[in-house]
N, C-alpha and C. Protein backbone atom coordinates (compact mmCIF):
# COMPACT_ATOMS: atom_id res chain seq x y z
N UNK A 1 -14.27 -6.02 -43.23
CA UNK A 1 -14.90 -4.91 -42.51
C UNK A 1 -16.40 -4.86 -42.76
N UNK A 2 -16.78 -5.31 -44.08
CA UNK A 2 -18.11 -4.78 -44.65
C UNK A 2 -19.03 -6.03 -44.01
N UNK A 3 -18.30 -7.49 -43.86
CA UNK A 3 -18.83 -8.61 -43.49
C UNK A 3 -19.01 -8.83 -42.09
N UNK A 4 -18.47 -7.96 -41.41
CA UNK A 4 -18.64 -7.68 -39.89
C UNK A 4 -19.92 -6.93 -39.38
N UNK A 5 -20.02 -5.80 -40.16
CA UNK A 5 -21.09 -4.88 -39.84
C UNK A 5 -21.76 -5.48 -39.97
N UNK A 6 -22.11 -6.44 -40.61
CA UNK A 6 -23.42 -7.35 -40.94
C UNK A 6 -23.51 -8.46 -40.06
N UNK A 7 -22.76 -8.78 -39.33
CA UNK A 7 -22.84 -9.98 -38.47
C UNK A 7 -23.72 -9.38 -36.92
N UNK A 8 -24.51 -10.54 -36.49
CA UNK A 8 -25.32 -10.08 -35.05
C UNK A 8 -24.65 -9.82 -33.91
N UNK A 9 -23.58 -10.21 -33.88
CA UNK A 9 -22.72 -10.28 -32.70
C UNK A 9 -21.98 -8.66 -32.66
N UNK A 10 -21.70 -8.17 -33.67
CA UNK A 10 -21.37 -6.70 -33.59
C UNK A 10 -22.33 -5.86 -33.24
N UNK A 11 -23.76 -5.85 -33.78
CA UNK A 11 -24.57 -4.99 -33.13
C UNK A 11 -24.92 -5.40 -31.46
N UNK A 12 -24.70 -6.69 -31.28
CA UNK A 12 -24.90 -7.34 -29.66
C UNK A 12 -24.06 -6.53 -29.13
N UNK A 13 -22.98 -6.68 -29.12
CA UNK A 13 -21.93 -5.98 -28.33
C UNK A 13 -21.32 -4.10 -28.53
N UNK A 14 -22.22 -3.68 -29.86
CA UNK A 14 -22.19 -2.22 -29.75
C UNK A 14 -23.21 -1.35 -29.43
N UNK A 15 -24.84 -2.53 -29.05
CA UNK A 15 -25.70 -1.30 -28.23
C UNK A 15 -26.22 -2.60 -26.68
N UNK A 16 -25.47 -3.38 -26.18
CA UNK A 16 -25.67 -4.13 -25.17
C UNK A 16 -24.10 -4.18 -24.87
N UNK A 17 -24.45 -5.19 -23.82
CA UNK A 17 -23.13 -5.23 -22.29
C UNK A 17 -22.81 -6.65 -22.87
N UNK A 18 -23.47 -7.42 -23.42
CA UNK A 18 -23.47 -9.06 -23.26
C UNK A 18 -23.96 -9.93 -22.59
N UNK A 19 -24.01 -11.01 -22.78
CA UNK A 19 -24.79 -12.32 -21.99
C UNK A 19 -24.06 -12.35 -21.02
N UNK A 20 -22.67 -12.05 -20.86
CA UNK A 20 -22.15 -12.68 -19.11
C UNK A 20 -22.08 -11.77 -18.06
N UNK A 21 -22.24 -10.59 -18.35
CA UNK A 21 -22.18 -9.49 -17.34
C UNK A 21 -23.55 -8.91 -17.26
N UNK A 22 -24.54 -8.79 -15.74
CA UNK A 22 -25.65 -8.53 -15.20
C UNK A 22 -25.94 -7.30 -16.17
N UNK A 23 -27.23 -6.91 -16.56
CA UNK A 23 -27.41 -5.41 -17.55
C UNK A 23 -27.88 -4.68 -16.62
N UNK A 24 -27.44 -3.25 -16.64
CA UNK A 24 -27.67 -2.13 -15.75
C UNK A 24 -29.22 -1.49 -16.32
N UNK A 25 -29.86 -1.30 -15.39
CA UNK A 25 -31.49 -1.10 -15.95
C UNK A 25 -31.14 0.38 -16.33
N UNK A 26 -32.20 1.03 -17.13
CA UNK A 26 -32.30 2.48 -17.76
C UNK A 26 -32.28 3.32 -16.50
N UNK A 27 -32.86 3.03 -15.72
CA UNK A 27 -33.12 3.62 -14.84
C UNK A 27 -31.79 4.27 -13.60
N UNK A 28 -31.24 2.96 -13.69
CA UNK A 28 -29.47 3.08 -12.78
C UNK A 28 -28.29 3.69 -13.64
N UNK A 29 -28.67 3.39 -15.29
CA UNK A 29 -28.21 4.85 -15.89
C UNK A 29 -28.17 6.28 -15.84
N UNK A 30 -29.23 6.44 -15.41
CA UNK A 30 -29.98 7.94 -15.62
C UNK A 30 -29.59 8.51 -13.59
N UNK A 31 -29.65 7.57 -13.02
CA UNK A 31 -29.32 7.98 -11.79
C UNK A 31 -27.94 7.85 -11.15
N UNK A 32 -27.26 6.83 -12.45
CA UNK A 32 -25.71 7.20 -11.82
C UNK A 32 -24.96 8.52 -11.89
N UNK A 33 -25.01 8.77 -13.41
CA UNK A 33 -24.74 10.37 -13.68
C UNK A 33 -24.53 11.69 -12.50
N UNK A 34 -26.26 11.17 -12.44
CA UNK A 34 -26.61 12.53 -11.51
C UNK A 34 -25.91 12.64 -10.44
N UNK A 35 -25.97 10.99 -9.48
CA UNK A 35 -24.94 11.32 -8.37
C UNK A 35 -23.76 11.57 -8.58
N UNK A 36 -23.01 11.08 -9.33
CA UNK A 36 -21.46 11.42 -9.65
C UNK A 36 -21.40 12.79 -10.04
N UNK A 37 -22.03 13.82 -10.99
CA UNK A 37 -22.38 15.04 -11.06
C UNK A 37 -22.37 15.76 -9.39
N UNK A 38 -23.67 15.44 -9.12
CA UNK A 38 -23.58 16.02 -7.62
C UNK A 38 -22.16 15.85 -6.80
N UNK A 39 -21.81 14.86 -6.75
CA UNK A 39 -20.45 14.56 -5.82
C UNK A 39 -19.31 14.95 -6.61
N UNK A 40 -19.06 15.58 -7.40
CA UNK A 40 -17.82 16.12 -8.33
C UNK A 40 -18.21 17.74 -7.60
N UNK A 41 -19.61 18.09 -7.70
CA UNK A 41 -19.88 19.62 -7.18
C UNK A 41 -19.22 20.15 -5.69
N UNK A 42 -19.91 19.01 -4.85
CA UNK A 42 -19.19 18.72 -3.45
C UNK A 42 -18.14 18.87 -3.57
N UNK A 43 -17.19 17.70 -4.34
CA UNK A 43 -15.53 17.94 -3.72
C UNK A 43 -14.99 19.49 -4.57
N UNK A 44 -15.55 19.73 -5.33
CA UNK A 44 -14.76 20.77 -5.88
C UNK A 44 -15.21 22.20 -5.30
N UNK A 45 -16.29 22.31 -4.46
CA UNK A 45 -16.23 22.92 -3.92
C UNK A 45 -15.11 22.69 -2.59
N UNK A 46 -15.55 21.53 -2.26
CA UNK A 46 -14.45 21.51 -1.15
C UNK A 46 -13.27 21.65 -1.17
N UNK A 47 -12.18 21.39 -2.25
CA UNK A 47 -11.09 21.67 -2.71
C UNK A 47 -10.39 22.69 -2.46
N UNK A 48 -11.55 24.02 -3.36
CA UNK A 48 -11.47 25.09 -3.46
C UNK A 48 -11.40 25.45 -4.96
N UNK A 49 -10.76 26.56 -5.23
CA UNK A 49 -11.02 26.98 -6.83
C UNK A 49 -9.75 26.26 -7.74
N UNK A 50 -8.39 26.30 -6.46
CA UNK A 50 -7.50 26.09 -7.73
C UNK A 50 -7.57 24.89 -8.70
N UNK A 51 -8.22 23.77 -8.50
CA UNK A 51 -8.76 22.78 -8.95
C UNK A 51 -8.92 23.26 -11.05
N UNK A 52 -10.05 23.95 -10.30
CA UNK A 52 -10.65 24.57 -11.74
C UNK A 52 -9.78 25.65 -12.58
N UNK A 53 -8.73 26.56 -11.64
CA UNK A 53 -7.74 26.99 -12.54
C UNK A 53 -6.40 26.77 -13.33
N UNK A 54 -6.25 25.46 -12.37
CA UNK A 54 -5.41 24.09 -12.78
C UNK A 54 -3.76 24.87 -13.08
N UNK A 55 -3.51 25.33 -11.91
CA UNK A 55 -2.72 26.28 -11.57
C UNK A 55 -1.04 25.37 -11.87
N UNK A 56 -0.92 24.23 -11.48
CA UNK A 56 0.13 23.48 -12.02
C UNK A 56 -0.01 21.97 -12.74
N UNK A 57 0.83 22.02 -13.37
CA UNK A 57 0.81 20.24 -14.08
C UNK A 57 -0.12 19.11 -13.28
N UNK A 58 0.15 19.34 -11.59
CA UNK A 58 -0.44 18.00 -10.79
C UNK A 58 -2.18 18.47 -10.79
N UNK A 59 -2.95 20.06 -10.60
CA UNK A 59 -3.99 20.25 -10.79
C UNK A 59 -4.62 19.39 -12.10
N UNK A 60 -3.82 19.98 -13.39
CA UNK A 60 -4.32 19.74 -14.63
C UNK A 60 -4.60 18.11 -14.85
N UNK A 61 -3.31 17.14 -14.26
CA UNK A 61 -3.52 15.89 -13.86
C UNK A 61 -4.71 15.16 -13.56
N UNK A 62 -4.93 16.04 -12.04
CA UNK A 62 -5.89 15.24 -11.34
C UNK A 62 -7.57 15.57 -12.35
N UNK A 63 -7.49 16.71 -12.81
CA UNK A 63 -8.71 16.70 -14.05
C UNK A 63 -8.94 15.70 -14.83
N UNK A 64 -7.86 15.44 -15.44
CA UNK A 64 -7.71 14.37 -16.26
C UNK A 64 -7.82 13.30 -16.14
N UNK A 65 -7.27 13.16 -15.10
CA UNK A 65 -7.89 11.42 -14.64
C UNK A 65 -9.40 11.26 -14.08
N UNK A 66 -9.75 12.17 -13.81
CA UNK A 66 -11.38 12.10 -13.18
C UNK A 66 -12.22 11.41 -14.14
N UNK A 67 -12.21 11.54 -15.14
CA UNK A 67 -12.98 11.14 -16.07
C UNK A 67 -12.63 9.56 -16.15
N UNK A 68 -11.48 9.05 -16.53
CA UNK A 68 -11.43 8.07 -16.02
C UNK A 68 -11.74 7.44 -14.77
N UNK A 69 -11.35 7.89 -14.06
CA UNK A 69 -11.90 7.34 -12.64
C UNK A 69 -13.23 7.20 -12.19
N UNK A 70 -14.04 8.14 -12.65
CA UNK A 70 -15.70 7.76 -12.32
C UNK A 70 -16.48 7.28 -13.82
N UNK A 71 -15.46 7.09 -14.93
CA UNK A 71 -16.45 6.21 -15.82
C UNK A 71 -17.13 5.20 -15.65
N UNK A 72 -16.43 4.12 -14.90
CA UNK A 72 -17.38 3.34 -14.34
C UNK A 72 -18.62 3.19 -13.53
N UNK A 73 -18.53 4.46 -12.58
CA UNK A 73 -19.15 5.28 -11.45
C UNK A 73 -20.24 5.64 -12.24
N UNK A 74 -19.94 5.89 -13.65
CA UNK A 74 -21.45 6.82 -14.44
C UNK A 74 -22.16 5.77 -15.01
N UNK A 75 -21.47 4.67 -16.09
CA UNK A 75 -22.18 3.93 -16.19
C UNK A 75 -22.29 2.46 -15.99
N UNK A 76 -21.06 2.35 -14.82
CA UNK A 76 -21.64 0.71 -14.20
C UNK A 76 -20.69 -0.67 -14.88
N UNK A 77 -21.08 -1.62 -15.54
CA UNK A 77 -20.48 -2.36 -16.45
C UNK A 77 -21.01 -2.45 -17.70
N UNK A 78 -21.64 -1.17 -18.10
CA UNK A 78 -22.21 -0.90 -19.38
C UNK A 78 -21.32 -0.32 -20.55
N UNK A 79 -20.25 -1.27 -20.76
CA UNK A 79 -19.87 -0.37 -22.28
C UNK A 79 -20.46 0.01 -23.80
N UNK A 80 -21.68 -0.04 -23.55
CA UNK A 80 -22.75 -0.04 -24.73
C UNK A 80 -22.45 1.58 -25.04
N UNK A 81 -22.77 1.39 -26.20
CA UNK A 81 -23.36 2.54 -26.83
C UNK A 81 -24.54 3.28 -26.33
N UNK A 82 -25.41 2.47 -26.43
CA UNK A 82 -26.70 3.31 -25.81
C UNK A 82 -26.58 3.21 -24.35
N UNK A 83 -25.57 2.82 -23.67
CA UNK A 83 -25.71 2.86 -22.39
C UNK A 83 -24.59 4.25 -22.17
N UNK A 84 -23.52 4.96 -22.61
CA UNK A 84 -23.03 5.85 -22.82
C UNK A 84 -23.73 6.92 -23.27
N UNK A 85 -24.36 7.09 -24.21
CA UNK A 85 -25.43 7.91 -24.88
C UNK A 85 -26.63 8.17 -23.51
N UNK A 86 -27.27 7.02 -23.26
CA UNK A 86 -27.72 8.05 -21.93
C UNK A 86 -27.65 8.52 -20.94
N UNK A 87 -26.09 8.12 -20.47
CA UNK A 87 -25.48 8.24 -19.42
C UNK A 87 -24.91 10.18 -19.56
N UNK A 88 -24.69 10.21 -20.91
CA UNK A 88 -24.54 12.01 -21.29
C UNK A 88 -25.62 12.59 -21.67
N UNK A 89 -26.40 11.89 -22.41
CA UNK A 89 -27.97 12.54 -22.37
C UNK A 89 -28.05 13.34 -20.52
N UNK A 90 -27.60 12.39 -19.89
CA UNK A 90 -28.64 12.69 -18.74
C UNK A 90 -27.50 13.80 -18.00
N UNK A 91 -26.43 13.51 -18.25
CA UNK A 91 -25.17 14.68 -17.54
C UNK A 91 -26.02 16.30 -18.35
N UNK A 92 -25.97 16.06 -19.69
CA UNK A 92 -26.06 17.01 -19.93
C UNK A 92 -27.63 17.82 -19.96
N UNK A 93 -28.68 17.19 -19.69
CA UNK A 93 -29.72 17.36 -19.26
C UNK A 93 -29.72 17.96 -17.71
N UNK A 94 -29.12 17.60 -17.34
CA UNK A 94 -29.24 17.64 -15.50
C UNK A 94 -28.40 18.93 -15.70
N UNK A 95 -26.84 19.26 -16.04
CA UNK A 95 -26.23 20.08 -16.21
C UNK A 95 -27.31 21.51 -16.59
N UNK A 96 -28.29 21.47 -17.38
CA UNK A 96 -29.14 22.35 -17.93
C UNK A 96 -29.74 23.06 -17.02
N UNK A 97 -30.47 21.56 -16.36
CA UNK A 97 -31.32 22.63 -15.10
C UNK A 97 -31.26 23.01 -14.08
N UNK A 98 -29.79 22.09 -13.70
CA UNK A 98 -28.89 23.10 -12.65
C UNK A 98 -28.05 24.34 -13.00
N UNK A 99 -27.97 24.16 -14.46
CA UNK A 99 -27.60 26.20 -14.68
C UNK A 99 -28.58 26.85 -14.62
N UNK A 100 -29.61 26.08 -15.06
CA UNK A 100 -31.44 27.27 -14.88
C UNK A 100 -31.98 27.68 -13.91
N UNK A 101 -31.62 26.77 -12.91
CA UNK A 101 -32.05 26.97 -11.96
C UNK A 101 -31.12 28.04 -10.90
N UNK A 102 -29.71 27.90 -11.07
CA UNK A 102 -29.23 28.76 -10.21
C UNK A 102 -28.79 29.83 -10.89
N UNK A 103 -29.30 29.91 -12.42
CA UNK A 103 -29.46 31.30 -13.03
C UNK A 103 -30.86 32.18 -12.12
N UNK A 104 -32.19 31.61 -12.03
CA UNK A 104 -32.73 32.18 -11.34
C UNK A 104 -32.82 32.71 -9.84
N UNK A 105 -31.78 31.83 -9.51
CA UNK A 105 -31.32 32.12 -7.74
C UNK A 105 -30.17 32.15 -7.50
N UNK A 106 -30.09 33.62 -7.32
CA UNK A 106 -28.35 33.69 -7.54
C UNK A 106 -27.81 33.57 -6.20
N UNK A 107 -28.46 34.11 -4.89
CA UNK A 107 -27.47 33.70 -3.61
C UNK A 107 -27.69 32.35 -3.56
N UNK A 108 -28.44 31.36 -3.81
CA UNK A 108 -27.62 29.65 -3.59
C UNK A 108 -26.87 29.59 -4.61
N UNK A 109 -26.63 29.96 -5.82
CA UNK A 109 -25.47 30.22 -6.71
C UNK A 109 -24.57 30.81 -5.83
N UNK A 110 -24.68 31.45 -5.31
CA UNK A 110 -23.22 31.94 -4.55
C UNK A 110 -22.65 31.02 -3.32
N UNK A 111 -23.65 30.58 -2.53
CA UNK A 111 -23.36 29.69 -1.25
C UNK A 111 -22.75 28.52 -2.44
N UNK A 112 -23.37 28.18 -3.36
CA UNK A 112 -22.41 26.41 -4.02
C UNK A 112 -21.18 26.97 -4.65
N UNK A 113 -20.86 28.03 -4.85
CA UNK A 113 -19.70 28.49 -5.92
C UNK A 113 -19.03 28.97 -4.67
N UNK A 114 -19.57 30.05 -3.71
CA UNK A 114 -18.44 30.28 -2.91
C UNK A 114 -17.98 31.97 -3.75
N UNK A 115 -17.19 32.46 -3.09
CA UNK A 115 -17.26 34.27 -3.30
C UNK A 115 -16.11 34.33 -4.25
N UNK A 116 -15.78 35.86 -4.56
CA UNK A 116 -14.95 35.97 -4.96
C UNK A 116 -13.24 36.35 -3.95
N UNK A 117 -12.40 35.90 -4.19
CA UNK A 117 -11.29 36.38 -3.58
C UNK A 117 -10.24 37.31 -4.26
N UNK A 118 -10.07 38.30 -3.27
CA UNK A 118 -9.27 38.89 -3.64
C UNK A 118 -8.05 38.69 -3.13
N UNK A 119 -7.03 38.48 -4.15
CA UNK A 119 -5.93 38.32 -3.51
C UNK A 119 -4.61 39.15 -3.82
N UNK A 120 -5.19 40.11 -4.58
CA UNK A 120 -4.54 41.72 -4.45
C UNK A 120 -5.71 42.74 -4.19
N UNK A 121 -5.14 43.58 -3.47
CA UNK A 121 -5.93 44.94 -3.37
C UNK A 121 -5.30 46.02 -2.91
N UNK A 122 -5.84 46.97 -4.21
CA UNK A 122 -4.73 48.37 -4.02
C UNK A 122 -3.18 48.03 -4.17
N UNK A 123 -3.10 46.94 -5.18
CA UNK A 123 -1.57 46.78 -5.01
C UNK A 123 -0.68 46.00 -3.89
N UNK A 124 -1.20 45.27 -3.12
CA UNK A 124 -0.65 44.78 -1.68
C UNK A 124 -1.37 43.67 -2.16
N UNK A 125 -0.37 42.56 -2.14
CA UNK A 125 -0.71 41.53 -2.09
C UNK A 125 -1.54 40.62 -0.77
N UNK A 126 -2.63 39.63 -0.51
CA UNK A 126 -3.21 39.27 0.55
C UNK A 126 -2.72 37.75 0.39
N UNK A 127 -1.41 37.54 1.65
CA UNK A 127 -1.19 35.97 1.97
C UNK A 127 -1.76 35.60 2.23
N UNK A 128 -3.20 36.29 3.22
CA UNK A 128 -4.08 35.15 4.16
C UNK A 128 -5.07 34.46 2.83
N UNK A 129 -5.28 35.10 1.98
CA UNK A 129 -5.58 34.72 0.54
C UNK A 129 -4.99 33.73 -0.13
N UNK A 130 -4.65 33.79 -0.11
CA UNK A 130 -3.10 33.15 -0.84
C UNK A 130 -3.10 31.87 -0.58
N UNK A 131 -2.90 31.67 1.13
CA UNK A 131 -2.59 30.03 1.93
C UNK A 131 -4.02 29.61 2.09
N UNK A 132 -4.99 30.36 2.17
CA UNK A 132 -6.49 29.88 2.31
C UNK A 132 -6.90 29.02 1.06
N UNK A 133 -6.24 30.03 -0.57
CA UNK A 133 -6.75 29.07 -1.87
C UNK A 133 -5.42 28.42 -2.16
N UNK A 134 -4.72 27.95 -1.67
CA UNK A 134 -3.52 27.15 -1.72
C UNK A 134 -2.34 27.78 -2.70
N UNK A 135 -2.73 28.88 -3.15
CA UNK A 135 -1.88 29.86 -3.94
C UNK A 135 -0.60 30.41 -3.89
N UNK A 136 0.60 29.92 -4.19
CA UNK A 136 2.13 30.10 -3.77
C UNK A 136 2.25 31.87 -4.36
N UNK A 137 3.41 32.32 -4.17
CA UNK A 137 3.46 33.62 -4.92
C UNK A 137 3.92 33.42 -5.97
N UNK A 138 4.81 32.38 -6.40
CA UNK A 138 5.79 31.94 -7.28
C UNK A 138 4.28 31.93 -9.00
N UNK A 139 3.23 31.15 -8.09
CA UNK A 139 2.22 31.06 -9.36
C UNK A 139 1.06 32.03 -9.49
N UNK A 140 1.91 32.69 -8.06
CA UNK A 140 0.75 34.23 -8.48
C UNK A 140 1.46 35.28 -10.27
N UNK A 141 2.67 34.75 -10.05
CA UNK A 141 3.45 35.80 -10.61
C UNK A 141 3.48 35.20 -12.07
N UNK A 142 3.34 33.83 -11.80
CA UNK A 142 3.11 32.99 -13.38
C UNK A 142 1.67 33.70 -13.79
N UNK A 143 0.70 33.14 -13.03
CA UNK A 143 -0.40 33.96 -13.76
C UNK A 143 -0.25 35.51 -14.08
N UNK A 144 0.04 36.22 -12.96
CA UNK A 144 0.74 37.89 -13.69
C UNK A 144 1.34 37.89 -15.27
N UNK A 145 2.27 37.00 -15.51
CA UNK A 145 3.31 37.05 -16.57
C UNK A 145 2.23 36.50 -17.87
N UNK A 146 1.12 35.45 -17.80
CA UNK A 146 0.34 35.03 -18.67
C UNK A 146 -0.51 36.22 -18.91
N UNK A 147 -0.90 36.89 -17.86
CA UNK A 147 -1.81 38.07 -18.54
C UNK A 147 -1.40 39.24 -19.34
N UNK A 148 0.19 39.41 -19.21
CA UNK A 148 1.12 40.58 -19.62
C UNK A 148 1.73 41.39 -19.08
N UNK A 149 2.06 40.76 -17.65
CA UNK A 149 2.27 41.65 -16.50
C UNK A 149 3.50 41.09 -16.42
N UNK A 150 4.28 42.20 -16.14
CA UNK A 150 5.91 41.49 -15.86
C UNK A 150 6.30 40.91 -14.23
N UNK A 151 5.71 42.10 -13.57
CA UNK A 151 5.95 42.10 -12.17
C UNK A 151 4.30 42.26 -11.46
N UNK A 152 4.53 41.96 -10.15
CA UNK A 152 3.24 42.21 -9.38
C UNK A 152 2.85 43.15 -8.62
N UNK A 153 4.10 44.31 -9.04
CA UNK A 153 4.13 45.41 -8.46
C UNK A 153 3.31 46.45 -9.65
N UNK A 154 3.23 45.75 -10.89
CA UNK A 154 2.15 46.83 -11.93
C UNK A 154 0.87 46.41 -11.54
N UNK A 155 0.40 45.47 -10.88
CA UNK A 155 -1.02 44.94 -10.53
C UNK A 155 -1.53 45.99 -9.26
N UNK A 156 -2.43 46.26 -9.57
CA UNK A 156 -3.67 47.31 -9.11
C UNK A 156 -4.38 46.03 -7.94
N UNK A 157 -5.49 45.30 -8.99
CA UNK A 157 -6.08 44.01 -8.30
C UNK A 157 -5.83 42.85 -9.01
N UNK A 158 -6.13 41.59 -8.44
CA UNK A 158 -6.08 40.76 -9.21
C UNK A 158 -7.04 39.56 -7.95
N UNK A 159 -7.99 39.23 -8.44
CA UNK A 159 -9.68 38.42 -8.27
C UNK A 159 -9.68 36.91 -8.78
N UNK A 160 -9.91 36.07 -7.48
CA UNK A 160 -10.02 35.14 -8.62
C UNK A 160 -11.33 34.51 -8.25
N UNK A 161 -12.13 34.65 -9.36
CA UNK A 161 -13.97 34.06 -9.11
C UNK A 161 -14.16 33.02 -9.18
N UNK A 162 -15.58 32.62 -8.90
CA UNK A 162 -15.95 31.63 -8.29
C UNK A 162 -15.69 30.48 -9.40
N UNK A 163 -15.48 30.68 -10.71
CA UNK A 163 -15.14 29.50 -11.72
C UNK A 163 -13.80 29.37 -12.05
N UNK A 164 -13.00 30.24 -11.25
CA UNK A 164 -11.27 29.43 -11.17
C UNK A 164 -10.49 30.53 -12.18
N UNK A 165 -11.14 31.38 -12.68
CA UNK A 165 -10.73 32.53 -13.35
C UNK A 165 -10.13 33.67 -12.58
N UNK A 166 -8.77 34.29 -13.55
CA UNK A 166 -8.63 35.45 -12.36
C UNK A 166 -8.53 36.82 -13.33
N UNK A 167 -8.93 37.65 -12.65
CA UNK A 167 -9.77 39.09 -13.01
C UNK A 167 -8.41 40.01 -12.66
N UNK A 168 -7.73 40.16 -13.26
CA UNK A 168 -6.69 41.31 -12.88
C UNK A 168 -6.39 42.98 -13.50
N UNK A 169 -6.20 43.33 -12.81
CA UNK A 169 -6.33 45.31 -13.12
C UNK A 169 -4.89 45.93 -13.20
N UNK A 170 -4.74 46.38 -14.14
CA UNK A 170 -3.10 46.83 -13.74
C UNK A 170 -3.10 48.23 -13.22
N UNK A 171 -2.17 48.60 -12.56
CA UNK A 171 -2.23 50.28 -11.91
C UNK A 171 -2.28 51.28 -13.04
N UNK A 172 -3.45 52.06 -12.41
CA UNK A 172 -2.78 53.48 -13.54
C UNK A 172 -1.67 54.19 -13.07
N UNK A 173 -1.13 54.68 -14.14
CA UNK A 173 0.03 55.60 -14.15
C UNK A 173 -0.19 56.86 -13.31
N UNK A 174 0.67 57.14 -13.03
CA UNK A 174 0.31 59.04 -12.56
C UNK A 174 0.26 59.87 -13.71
N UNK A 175 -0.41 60.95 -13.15
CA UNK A 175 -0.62 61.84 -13.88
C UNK A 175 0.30 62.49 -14.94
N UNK A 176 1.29 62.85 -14.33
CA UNK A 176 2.48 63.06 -15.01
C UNK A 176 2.87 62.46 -16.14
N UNK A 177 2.79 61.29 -15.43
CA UNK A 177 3.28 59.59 -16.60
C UNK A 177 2.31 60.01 -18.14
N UNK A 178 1.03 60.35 -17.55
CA UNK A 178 -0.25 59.80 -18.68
C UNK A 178 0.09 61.34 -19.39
N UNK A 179 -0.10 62.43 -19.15
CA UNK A 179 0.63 63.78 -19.72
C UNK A 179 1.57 63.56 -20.23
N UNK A 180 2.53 63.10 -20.17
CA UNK A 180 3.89 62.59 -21.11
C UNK A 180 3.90 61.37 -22.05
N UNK A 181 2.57 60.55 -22.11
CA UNK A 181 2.87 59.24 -22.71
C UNK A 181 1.56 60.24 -23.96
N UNK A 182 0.51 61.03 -23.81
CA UNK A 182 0.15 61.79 -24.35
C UNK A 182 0.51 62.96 -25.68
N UNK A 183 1.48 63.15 -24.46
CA UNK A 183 2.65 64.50 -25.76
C UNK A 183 3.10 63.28 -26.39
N UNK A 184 4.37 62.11 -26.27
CA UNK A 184 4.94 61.98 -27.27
C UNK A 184 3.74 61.01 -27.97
N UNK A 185 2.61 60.83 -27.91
CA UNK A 185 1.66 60.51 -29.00
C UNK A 185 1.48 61.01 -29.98
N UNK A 186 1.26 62.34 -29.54
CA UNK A 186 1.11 63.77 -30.30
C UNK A 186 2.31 63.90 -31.44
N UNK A 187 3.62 63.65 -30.58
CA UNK A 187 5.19 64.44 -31.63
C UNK A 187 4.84 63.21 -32.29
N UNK A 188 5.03 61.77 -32.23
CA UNK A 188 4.89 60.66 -33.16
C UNK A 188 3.93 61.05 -34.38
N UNK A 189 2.44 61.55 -33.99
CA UNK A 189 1.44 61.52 -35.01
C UNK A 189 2.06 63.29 -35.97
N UNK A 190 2.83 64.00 -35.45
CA UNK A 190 3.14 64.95 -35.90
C UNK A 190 4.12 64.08 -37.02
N UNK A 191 5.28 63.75 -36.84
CA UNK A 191 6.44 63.15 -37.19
C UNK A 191 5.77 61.89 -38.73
N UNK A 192 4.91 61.70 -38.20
CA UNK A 192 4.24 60.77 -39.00
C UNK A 192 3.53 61.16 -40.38
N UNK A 193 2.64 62.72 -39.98
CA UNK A 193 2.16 63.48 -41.08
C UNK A 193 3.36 64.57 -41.78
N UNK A 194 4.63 64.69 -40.68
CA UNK A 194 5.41 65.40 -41.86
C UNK A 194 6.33 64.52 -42.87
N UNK A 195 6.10 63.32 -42.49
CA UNK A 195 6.90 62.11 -43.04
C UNK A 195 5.73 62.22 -44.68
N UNK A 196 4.72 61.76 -44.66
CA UNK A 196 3.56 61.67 -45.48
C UNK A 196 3.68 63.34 -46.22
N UNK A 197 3.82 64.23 -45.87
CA UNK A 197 3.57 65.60 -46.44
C UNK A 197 4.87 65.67 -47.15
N UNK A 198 6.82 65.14 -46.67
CA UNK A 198 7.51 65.13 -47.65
C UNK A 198 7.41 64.04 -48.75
N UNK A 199 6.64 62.89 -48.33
CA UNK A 199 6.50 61.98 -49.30
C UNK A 199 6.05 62.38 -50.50
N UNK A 200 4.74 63.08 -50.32
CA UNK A 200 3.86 63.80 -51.66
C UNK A 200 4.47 64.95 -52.44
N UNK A 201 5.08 65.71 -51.89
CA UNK A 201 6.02 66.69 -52.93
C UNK A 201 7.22 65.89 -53.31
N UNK A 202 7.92 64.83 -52.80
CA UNK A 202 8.63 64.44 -54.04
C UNK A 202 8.52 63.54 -54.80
């Protein structure tokens, strides 16, 4: 191991491509990124959101393989080290000043992200919602059950924004309900201090 690190041919082949395959200039590094960046923005806008909320096994899939699939796309036939290193230098550079930038301008932040949907309101569920973000009810009700919701009949609203997240509200109770869940607060915290008050006299 120790007699390797020391040999030329290991550093050849851990910050270069090699003698038989053409070398990708610095330059076609730094500009592959960006387009593959840009064109990941495109389709996922085009998609739509569930992409990013990765709503079943085949969503979470197709994430997963992306990265594989445009590694080459980012950096070419460069398996170098330093050809990887600036190939994320530059993702994550570019990544920077496209959050800076559409931190300062928020309606083209909204035209590339796209709105929020609601796909409850007031309790009534919205199909045209639903079949527009490819959303079954079956995984409306999975997400319900992940947030703590049993049914979709306790949901008030439920939002899902422009980064694949969903924003849900559960109904308030009636009045009645909240007056009664109130009192027996009350008899409990009563029940509780006469529990503590026979504790101390005996």
């Amino acid at each position: 191991m120790l007699l390797t690190l020391f040999e030329d041919n290991f550093w050849n082949n851990l910050f270069s491509i090699g003698y038989d395959i053409p070398a990708t200039s610095v330059l076609e590094k730094i500009i592959r990124p960006i387009l593959v960046y840009i064109l990941l923005v495109v389709f996922l806008r085009i998609f739509g959101k569930r992409e990013l909320a990765q709503l079943n096994p085949f969503d979470l899939i197709v994430l997963l393989t992306l990265s594989n699939t445009l590694q080459n796309a980012i950096i070419g036939s460069d398996n170098s080290l330093s050809g990887g290193a600036i190939g994320a230098f530059t993702l994550l550079l570019f990544n920077y000043i496209v959050v800076r930038f559409f931190f300062k301008h928020r309606r083209i932040d909204q035209i590339i992200e796209g709105k929020k949907v609601k796909l409850i309101e007031n309790g009534v569920i919205n199909y045209q919602a639903l079949t527009k973000e490819l959303i079954t009810k079956a995984e409306l009700i999975a997400i319900a059950h992940r947030q703590g919701f049993h049914k979709l009949e306790e949901i008030e609203a439920c939002i899902l924004d422009e980064n694949g997240t969903f924003d849900i509200k559960g109904k308030e109770p009636p009045s009645e309900e909240k007056r009664y869940i109130a009192l027996m607060e009350k008899i409990e915290e009563l029940n509780r201090q006469i529990i503590e008050f026979k504790q101390k006299l005996s």
